[in-house]
Every structure is written in structure tokens, then in C-alpha cells.
C-alpha atoms as a PDB file:
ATOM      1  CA  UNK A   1     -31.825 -12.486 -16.593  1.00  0.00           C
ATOM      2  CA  UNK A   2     -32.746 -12.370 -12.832  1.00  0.00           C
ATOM      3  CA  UNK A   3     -29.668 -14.232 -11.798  1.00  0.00           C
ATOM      4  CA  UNK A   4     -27.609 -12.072 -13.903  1.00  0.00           C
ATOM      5  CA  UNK A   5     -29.650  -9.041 -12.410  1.00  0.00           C
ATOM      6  CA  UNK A   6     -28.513 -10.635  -8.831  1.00  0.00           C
ATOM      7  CA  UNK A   7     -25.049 -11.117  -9.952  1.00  0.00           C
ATOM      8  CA  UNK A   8     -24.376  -7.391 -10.958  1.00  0.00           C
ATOM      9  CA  UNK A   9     -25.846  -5.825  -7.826  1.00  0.00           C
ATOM     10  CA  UNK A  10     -23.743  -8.262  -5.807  1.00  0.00           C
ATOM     11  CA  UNK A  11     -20.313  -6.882  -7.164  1.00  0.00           C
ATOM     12  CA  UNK A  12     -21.510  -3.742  -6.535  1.00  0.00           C
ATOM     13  CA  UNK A  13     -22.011  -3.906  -3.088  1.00  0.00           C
ATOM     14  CA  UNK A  14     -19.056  -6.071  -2.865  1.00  0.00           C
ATOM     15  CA  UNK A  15     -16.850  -4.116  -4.857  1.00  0.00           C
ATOM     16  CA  UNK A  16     -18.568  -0.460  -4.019  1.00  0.00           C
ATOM     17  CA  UNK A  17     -19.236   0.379  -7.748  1.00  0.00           C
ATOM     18  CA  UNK A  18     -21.890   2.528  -8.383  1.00  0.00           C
ATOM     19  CA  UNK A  19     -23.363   4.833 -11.064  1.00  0.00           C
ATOM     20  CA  UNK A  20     -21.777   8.047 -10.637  1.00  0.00           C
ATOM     21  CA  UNK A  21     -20.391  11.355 -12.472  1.00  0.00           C
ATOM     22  CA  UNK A  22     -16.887  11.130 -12.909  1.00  0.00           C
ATOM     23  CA  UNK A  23     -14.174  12.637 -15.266  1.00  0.00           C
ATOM     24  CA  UNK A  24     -13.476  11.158 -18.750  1.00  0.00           C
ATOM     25  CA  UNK A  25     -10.019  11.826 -20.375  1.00  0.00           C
ATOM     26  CA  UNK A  26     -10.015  12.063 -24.496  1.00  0.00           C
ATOM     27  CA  UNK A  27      -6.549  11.038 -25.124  1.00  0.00           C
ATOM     28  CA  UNK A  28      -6.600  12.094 -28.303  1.00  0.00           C
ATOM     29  CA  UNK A  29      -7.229  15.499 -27.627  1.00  0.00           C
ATOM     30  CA  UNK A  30      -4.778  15.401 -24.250  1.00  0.00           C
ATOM     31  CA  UNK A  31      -1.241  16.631 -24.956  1.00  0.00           C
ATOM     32  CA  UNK A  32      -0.220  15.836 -21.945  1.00  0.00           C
ATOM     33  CA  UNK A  33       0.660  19.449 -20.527  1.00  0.00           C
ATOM     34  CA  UNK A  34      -0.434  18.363 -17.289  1.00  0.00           C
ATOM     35  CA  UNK A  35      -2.621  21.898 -16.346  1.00  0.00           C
ATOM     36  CA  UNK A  36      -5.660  19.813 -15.126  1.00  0.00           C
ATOM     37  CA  UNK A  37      -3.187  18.423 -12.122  1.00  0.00           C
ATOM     38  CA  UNK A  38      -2.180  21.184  -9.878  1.00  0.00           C
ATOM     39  CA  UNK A  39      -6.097  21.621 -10.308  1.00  0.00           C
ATOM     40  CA  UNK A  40      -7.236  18.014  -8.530  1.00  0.00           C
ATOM     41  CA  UNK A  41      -5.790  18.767  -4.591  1.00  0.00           C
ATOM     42  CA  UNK A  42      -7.417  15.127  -4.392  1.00  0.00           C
ATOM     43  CA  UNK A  43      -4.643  13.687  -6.344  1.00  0.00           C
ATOM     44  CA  UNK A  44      -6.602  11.558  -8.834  1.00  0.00           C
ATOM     45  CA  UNK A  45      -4.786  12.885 -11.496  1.00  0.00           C
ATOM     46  CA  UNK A  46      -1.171  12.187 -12.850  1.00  0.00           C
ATOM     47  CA  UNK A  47       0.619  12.653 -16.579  1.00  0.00           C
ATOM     48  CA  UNK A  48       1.897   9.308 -17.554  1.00  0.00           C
ATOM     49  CA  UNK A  49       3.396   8.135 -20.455  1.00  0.00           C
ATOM     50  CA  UNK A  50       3.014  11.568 -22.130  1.00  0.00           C
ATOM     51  CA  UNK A  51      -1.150  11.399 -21.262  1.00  0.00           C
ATOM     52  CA  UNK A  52      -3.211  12.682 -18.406  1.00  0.00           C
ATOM     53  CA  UNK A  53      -4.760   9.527 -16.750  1.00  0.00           C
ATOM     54  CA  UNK A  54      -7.269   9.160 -13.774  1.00  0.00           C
ATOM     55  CA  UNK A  55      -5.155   6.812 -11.486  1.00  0.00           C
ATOM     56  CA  UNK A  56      -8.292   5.919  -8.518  1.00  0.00           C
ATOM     57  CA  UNK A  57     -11.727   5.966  -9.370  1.00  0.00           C
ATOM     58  CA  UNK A  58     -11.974   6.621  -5.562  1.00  0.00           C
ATOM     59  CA  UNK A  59     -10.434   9.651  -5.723  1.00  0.00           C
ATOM     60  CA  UNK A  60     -11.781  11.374  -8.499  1.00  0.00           C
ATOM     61  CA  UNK A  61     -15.560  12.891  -7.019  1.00  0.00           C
ATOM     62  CA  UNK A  62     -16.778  14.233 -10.276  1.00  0.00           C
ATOM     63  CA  UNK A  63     -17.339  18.409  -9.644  1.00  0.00           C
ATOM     64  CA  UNK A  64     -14.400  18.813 -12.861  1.00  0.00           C
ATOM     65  CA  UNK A  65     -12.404  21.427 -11.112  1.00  0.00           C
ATOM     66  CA  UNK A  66      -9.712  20.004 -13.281  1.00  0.00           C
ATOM     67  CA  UNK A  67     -11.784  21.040 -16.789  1.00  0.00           C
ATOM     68  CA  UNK A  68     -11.628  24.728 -16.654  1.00  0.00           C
ATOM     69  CA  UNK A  69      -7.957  24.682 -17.156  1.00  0.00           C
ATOM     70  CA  UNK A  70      -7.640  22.334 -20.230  1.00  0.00           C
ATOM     71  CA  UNK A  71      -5.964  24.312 -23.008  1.00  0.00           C
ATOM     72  CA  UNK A  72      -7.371  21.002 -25.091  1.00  0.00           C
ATOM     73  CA  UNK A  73     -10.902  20.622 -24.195  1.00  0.00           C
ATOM     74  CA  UNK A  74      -9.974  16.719 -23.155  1.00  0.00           C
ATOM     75  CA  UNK A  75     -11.553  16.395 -20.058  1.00  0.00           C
ATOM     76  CA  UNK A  76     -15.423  16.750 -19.499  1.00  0.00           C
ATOM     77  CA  UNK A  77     -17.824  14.729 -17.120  1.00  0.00           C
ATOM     78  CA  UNK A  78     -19.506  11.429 -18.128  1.00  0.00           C
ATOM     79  CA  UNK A  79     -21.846   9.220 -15.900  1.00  0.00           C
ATOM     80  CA  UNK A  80     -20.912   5.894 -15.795  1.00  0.00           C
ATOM     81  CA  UNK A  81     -19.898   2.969 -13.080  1.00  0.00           C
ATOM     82  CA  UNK A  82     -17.192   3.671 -10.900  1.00  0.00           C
ATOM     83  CA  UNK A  83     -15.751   2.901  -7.580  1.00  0.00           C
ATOM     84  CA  UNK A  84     -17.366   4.828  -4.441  1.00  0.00           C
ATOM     85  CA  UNK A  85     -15.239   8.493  -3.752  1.00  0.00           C
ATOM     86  CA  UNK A  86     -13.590   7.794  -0.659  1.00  0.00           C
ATOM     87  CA  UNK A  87     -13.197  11.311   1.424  1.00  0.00           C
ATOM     88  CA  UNK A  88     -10.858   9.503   3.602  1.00  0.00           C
ATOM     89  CA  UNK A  89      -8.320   8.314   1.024  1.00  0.00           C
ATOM     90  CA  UNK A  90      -8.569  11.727  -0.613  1.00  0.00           C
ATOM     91  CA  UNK A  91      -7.416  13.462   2.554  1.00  0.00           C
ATOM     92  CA  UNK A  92      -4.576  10.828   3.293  1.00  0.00           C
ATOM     93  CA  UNK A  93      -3.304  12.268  -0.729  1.00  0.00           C
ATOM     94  CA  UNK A  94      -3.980  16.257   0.262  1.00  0.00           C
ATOM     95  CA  UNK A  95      -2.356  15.974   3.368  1.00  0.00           C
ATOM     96  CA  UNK A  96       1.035  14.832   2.195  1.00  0.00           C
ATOM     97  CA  UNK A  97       0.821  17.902  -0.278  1.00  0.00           C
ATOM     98  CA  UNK A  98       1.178  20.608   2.431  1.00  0.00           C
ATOM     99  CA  UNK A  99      -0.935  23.428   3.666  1.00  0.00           C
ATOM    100  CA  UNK A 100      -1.686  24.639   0.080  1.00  0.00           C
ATOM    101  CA  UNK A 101      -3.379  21.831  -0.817  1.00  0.00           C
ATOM    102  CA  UNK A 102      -5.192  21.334   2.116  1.00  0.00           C
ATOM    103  CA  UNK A 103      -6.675  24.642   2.151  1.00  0.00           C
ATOM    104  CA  UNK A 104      -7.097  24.350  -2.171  1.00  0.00           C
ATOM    105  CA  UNK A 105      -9.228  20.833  -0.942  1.00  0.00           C
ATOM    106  CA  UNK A 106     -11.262  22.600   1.833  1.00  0.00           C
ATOM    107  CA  UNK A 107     -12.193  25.381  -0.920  1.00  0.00           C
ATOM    108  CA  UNK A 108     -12.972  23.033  -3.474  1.00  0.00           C
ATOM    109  CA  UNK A 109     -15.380  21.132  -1.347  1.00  0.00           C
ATOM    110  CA  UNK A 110     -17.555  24.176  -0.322  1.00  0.00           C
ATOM    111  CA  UNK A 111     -17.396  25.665  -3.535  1.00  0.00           C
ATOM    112  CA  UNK A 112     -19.238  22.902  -5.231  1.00  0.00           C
ATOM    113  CA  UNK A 113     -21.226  22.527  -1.847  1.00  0.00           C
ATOM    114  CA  UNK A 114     -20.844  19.594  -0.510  1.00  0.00           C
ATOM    115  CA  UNK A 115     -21.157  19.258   3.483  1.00  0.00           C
ATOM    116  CA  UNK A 116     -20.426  15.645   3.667  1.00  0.00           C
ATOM    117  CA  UNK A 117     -17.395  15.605   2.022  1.00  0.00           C
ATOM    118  CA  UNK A 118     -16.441  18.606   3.975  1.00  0.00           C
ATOM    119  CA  UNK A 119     -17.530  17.575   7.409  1.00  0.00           C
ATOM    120  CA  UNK A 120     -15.624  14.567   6.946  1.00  0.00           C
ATOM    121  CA  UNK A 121     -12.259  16.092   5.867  1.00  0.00           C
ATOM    122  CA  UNK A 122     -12.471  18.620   8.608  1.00  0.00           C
ATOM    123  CA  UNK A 123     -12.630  15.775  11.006  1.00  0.00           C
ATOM    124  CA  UNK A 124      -9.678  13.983   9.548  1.00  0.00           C
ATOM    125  CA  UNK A 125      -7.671  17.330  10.050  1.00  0.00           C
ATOM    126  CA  UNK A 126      -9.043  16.989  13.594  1.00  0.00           C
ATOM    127  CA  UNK A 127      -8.001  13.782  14.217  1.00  0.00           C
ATOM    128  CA  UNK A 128      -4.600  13.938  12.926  1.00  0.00           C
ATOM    129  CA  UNK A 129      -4.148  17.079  14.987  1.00  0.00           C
ATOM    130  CA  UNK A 130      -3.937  18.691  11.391  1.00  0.00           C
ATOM    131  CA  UNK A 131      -5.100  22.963  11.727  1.00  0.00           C
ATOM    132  CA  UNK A 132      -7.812  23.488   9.974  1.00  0.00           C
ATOM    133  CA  UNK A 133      -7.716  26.379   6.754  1.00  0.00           C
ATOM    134  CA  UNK A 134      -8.813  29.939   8.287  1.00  0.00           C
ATOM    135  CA  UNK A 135     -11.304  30.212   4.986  1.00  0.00           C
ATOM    136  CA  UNK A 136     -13.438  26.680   6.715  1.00  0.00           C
ATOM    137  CA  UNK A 137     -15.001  29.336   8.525  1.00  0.00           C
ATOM    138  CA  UNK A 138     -15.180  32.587   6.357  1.00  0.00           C
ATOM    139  CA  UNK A 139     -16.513  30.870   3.059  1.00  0.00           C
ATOM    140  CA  UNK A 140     -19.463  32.093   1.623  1.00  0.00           C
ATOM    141  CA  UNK A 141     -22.367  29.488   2.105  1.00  0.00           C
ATOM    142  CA  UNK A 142     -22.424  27.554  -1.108  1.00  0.00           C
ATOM    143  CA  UNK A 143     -25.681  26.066  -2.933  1.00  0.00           C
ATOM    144  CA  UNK A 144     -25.816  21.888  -3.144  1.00  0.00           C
ATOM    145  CA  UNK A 145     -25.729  22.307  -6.798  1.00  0.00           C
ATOM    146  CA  UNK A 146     -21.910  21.339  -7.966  1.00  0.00           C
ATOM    147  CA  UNK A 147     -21.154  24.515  -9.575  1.00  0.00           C
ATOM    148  CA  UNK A 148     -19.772  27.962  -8.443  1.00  0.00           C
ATOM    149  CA  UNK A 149     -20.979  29.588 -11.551  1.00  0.00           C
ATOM    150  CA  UNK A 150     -24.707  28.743 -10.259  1.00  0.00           C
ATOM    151  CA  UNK A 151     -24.079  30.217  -6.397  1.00  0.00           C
ATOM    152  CA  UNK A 152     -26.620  31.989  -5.399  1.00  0.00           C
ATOM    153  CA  UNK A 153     -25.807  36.315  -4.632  1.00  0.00           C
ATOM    154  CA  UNK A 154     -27.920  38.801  -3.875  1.00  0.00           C
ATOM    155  CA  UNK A 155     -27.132  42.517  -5.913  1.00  0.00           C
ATOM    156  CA  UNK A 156     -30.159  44.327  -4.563  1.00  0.00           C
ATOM    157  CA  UNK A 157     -28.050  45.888  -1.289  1.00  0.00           C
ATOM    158  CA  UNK A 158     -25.714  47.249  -4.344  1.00  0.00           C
ATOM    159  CA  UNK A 159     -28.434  49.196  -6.132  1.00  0.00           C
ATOM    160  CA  UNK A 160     -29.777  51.303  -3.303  1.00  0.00           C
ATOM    161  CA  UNK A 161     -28.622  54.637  -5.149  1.00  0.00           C
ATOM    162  CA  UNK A 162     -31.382  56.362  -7.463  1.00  0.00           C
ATOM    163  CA  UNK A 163     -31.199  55.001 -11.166  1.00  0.00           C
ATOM    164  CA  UNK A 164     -32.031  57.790 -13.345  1.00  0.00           C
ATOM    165  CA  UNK A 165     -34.495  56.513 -15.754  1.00  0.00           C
ATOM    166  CA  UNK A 166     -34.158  56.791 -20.041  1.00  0.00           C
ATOM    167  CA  UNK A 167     -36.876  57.858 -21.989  1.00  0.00           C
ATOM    168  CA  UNK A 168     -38.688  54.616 -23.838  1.00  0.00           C
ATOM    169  CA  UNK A 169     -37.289  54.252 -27.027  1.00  0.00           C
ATOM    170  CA  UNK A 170     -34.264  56.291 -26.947  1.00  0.00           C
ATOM    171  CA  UNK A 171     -31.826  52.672 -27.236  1.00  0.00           C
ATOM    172  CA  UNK A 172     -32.083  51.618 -30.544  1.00  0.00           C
ATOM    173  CA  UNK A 173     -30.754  47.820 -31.202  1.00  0.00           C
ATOM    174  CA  UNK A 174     -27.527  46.799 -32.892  1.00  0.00           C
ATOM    175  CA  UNK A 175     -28.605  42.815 -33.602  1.00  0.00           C
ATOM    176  CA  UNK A 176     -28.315  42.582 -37.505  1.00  0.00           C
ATOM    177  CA  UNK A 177     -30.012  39.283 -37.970  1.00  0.00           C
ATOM    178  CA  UNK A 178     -31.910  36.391 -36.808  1.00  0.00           C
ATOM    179  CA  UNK A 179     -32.161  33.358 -35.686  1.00  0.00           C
ATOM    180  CA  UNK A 180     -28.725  34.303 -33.101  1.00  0.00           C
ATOM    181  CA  UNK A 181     -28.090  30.712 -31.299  1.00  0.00           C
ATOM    182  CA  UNK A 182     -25.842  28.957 -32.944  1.00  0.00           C
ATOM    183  CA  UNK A 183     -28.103  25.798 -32.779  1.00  0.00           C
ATOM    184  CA  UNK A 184     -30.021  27.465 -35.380  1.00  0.00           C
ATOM    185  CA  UNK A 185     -27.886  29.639 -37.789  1.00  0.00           C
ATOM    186  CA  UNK A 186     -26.762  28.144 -41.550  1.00  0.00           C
ATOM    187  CA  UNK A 187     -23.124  28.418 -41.761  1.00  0.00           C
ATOM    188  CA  UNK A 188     -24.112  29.635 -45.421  1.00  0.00           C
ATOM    189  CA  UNK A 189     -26.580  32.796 -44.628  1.00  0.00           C
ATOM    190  CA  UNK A 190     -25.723  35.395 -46.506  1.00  0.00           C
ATOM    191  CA  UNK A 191     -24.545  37.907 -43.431  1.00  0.00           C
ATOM    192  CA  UNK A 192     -21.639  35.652 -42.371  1.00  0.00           C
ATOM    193  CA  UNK A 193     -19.725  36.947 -45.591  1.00  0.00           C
ATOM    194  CA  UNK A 194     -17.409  39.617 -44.923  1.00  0.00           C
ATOM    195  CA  UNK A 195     -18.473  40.037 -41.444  1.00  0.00           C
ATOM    196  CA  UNK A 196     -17.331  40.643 -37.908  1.00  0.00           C
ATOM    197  CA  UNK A 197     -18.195  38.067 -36.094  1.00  0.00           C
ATOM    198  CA  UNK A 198     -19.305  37.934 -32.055  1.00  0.00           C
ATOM    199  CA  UNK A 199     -19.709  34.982 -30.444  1.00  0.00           C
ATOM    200  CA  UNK A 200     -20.892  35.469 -26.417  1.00  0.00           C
ATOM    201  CA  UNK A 201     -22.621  33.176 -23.810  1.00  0.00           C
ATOM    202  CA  UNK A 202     -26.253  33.510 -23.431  1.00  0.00           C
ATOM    203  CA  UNK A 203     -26.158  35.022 -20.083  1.00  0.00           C
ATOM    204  CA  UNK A 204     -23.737  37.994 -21.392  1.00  0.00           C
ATOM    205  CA  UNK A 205     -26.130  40.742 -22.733  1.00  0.00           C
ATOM    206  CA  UNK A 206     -28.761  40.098 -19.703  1.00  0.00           C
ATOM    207  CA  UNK A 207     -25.049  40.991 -17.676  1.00  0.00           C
ATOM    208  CA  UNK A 208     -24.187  43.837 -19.339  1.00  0.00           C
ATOM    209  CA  UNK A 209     -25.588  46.905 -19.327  1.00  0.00           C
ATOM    210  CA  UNK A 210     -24.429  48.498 -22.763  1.00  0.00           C
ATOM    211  CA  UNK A 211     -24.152  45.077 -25.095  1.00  0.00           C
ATOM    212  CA  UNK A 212     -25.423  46.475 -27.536  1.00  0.00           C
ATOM    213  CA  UNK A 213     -23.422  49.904 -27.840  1.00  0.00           C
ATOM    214  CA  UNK A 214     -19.874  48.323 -26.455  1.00  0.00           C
ATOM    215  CA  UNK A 215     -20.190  44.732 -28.333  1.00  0.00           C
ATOM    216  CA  UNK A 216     -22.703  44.124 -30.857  1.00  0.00           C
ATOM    217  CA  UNK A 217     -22.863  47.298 -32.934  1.00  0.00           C
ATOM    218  CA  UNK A 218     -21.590  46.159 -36.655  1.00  0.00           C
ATOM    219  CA  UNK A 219     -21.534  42.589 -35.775  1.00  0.00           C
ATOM    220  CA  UNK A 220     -23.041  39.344 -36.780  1.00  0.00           C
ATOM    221  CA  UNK A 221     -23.459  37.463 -33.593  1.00  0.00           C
ATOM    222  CA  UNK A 222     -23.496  34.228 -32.132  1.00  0.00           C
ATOM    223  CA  UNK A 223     -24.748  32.937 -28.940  1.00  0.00           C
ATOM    224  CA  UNK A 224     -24.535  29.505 -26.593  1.00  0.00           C
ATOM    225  CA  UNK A 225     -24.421  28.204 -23.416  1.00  0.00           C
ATOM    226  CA  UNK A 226     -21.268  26.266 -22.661  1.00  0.00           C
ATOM    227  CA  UNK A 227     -22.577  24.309 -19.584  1.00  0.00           C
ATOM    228  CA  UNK A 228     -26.139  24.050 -20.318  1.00  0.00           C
ATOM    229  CA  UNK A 229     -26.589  23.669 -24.319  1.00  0.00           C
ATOM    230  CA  UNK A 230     -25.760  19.623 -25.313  1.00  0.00           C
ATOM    231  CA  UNK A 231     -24.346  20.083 -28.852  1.00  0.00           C
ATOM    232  CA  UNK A 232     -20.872  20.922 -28.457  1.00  0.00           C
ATOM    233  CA  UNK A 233     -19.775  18.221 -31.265  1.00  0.00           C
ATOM    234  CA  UNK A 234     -22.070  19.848 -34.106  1.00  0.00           C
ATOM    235  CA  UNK A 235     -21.482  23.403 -32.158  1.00  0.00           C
ATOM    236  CA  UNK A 236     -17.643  23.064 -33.232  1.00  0.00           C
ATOM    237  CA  UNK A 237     -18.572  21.586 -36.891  1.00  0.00           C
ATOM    238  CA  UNK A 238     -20.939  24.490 -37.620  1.00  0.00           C
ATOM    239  CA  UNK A 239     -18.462  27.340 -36.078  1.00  0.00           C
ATOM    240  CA  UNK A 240     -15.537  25.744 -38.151  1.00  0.00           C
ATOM    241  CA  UNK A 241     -18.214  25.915 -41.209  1.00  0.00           C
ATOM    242  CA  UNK A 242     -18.800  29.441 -40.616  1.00  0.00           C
ATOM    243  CA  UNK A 243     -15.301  30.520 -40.330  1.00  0.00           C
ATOM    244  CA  UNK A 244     -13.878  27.939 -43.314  1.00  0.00           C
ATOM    245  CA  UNK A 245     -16.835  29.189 -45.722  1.00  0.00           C
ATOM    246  CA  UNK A 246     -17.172  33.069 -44.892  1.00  0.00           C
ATOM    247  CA  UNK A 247     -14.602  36.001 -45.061  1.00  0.00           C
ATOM    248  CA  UNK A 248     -14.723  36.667 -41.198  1.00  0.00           C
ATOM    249  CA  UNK A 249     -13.080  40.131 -40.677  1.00  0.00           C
ATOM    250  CA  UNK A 250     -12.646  39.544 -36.996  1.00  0.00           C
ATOM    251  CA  UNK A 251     -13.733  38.050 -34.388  1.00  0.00           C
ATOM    252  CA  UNK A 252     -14.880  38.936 -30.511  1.00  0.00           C
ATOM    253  CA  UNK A 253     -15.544  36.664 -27.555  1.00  0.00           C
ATOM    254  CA  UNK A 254     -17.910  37.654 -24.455  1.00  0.00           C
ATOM    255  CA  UNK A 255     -17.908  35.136 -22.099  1.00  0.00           C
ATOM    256  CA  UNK A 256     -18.969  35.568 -18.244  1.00  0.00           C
ATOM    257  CA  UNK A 257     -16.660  35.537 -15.816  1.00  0.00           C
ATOM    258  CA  UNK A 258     -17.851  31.942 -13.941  1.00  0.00           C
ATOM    259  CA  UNK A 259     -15.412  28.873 -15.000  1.00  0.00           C
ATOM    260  CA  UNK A 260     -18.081  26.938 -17.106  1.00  0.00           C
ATOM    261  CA  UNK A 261     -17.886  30.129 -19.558  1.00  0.00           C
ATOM    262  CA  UNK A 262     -14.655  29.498 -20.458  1.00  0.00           C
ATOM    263  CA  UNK A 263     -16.091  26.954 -22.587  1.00  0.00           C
ATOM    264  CA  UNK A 264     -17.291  30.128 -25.645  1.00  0.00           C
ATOM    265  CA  UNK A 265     -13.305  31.136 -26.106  1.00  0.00           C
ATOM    266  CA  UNK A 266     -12.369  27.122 -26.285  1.00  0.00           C
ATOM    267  CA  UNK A 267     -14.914  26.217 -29.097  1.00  0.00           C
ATOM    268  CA  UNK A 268     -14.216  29.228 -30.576  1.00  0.00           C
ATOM    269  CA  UNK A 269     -10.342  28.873 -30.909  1.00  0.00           C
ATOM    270  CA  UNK A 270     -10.892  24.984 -31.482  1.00  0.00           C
ATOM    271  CA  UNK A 271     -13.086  25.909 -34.271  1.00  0.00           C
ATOM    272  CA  UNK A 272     -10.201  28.770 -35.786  1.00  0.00           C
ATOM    273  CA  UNK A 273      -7.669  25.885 -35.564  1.00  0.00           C
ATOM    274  CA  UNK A 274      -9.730  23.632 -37.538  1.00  0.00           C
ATOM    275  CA  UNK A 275     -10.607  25.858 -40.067  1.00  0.00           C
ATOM    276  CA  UNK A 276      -6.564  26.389 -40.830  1.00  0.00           C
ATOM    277  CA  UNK A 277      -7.197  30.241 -40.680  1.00  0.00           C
ATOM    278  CA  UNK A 278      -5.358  33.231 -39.307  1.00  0.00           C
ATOM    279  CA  UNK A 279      -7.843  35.708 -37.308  1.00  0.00           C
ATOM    280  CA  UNK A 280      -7.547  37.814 -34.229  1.00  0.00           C
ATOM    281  CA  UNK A 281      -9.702  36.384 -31.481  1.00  0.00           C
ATOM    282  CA  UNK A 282     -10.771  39.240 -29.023  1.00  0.00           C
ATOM    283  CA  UNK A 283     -11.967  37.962 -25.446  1.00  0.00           C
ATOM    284  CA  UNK A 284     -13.876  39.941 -23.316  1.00  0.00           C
ATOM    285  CA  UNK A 285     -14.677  38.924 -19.879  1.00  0.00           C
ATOM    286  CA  UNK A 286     -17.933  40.471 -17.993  1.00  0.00           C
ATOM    287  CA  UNK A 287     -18.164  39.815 -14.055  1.00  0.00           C
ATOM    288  CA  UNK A 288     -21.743  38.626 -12.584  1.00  0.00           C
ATOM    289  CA  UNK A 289     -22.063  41.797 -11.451  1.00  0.00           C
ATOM    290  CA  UNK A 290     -22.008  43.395 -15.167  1.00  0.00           C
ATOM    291  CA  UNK A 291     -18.705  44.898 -14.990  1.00  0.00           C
ATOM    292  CA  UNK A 292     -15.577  43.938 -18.098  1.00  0.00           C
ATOM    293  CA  UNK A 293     -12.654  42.718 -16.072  1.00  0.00           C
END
């Protein structure tokens, strides 16, 4: 066991494998519309043979820019062994692309807030006498964390007028019935039937203001978090129950505005699709800053 112990770490080092986050393709969910590429400026991904592959392990660094923008759900982030991301291939890819790409690379890289990465492209443009994107020095500082939806902002500079305060009491509540995450509703309760339905991400009502009054009032709702909540596989089995079993009048989607939210409208139409019904999906989008874009 030692020796084979000794044996792995060696092609490892030789190889530069390690255990890493990196993108996972479900071909057979991928149709092979190709949206996810114009989305990796690194170039690690390419449609071939009618499928999106990952064509260098090297290039691919894991953040899943390319997921927001798959009309399929096929692409999500696995850890697993893979071959070291190599900043310095990436760039030779981005700068063959043009300016566009450059600058979509550069963004990319502080969004998801990594320095490294970035300090070493930046130097590459350097050294190949390459200008540097105007935004290198205007973006707004990023936290280490991998995702823009977590970046840290600060509202309290935006509330400095007086907020009239309501009498206690006066807001009554719309919710209709309990439990509302969709962990832990029955597809068969008894309120599904001949409802309208409202499925939003957790962080919606704390967002906006008026839930209750502008979304919620008459509706049976459902809530999850797309990034956070691990259960997307039973998520989509139970919504598909609930729509399949119940006569669903309509239904509304609140999702916030940050890219891993996009992940409430996907289930949801996934879930419509598999339960071979016709309904009106409404989608809703509330900023971070509580406002319906």
C-alpha cells in the first residue's frame, strides 16, 4: 500500500496532477449550442462532434463562468484530479483572441478574485508589450471567495435619507402555508391543488422590500438556494412531482440578480419540461440592492 502510496504522489509531481475544482460536462444533457464558449476567454472550451468538451485540463481553472449561460444545466463544478491551471498557457489562448478577450480574461480573474492569476497575466501583457485593459485599474476590489454573487458592498452610504417608520403591526403576511423550502414540502399537500405557484431564492424576500404585497399574496410558495442547497437531483424530482400531480394555475419565478440565481428559473423550467405540461413561467429579477430590474 505504501509503495503504491509512493507511486501516486510521484506522477503527480511528475505529471502536475492535483486535486482541484474543475468543470464537468453531462453530455447527455449538452446539446451542443455552444453558449458556455464565448463565456471561457481561457479557451478550454470547444463544441466537437455536436458536444461541448473541455479540451486542456490546464486551461480550465474551475470559477464556472461558463455555467451561468447553459440553457441545459450540463455544466456544473466537480472536484476531482486534474492537471495544474497554467496562467501562462491561458494567456498565450486569450491573446490570439483580440482585445475583447483579453479585457473579458482580466475581468474574469478579478471578479472571482484571484491576484495570482491576475498578477501573472498582467505581466505576460507586459512582457509581450501587450496594453493592459483600462478596467485592471478601475475594478472594484473583489473578495478571495470565487464568486461575484458573494462580493462584498456596502448600502449604508445609500440610506442616509430619513426612513419614515410604520406602525407595528400594520403589514399583515401573505405566506399561506408551511414548511416553504422545497427540501421539506410533500408534492401531495393539499394547497398545491389548484394553486399559483411561486418559487424564489432564499435571499429574495430579505431583498425586497414589499415580497409579500408585490409577490406572494395568493400564492403557494417555494423557496431554495441554487448555489448553496446540495439537492438539486431530488429538488427537480419533487418540483416535477408538484407540477405533474397538482393543477398549477401559474407560475412566478424571483430569483436575485447575481449569476448563481439563475439556477431557480433553470430547475424550474427543467422541472415544466419534464412534467410534459403547458404553463406560463413568470421571472422576476430583484437587484442586491432590492430593486425589480
Amino acid at each position: 500500500m505504501l509503495k503504491d502510496a509512493g507511486v501516486w504522489i510521484e506522477r503527480l509531481t511528475r505529471e502536475k496532477i492535483m486535486l482541484r475544482k474543475i468543470i464537468k460536462i453531462d453530455e447527455n444533457k449538452c446539446n451542443g449550442c455552444g453558449a458556455c464558449v464565448p463565456d471561457c476567454p481561457e479557451g478550454a472550451l470547444q463544441i466537437i462532434d455536436g458536444k461541448a468538451r473541455l479540451v486542456g485540463e490546464l486551461l480550465c481553472d474551475g470559477l464556472g463562468a461558463c455555467i451561468g449561460n447553459c440553457p441545459e444545466g450540463a455544466i456544473a463544478i466537480e472536484e476531482r484530479e486534474a492537471e495544474e491551471y497554467d496562467e501562462k498557457k491561458v494567456m498565450e489562448n486569450v491573446v490570439k483572441a483580440g482585445e475583447n478577450v483579453i479585457t473579458a480574461h482580466i475581468k474574469h480573474l478579478k471578479d472571482h478574485g484571484q491576484r495570482e492569476y491576475l498578477e501573472q497575466a498582467v505581466n505576460y501583457l507586459k512582457e509581450h508589450n501587450i496594453s493592459i485593459p483600462a478596467s485592471e485599474e478601475k475594478t472594484e476590489e473583489p473578495l478571495p471567495c470565487g464568486c461575484p454573487g458573494t462580493m462584498m458592498k456596502d448600502f449604508r452610504s445609500d440610506k442616509t435619507e430619513e426612513i419614515q417608520e410604520q406602525p407595528s403591526g400594520t403589514i399583515k403576511s401573505e405566506l399561506r402555508q408551511w414548511p416553504t423550502q422545497l427540501h421539506l414540502v410533500s408534492p401531495g399537500a393539499p394547497y398545491f391543488q389548484d394553486c399559483e405557484l411561486l418559487v424564489a431564492g432564499d435571499c429574495v424576500p430579505f431583498t425586497y422590500a414589499d415580497f409579500h404585497r408585490r409577490f406572494l399574496k395568493g400564492k403557494i410558495l417555494i423557496m431554495f438556494c441554487p448555489k448553496l442547497d446540495a439537492a438539486m437531483d431530488m429538488y427537480l424530482e419533487k418540483l416535477t412531482a408538484i407540477i405533474q400531480d397538482n393543477n398549477i394555475k401559474s407560475i412566478t419565478v424571483v430569483k436575485m440578480e447575481v449569476p448563481c440565481c439563475g439556477g431557480a428559473l433553470k430547475l424550474t423550467e427543467e422541472a415544466l419540461k419534464k412534467s410534459g405540461k403547458n404553463i406560463v413561467v413568470k421571472e422576476y429579477t430583484i437587484s442586491i440592492k432590492g430593486e425589480i430590474k
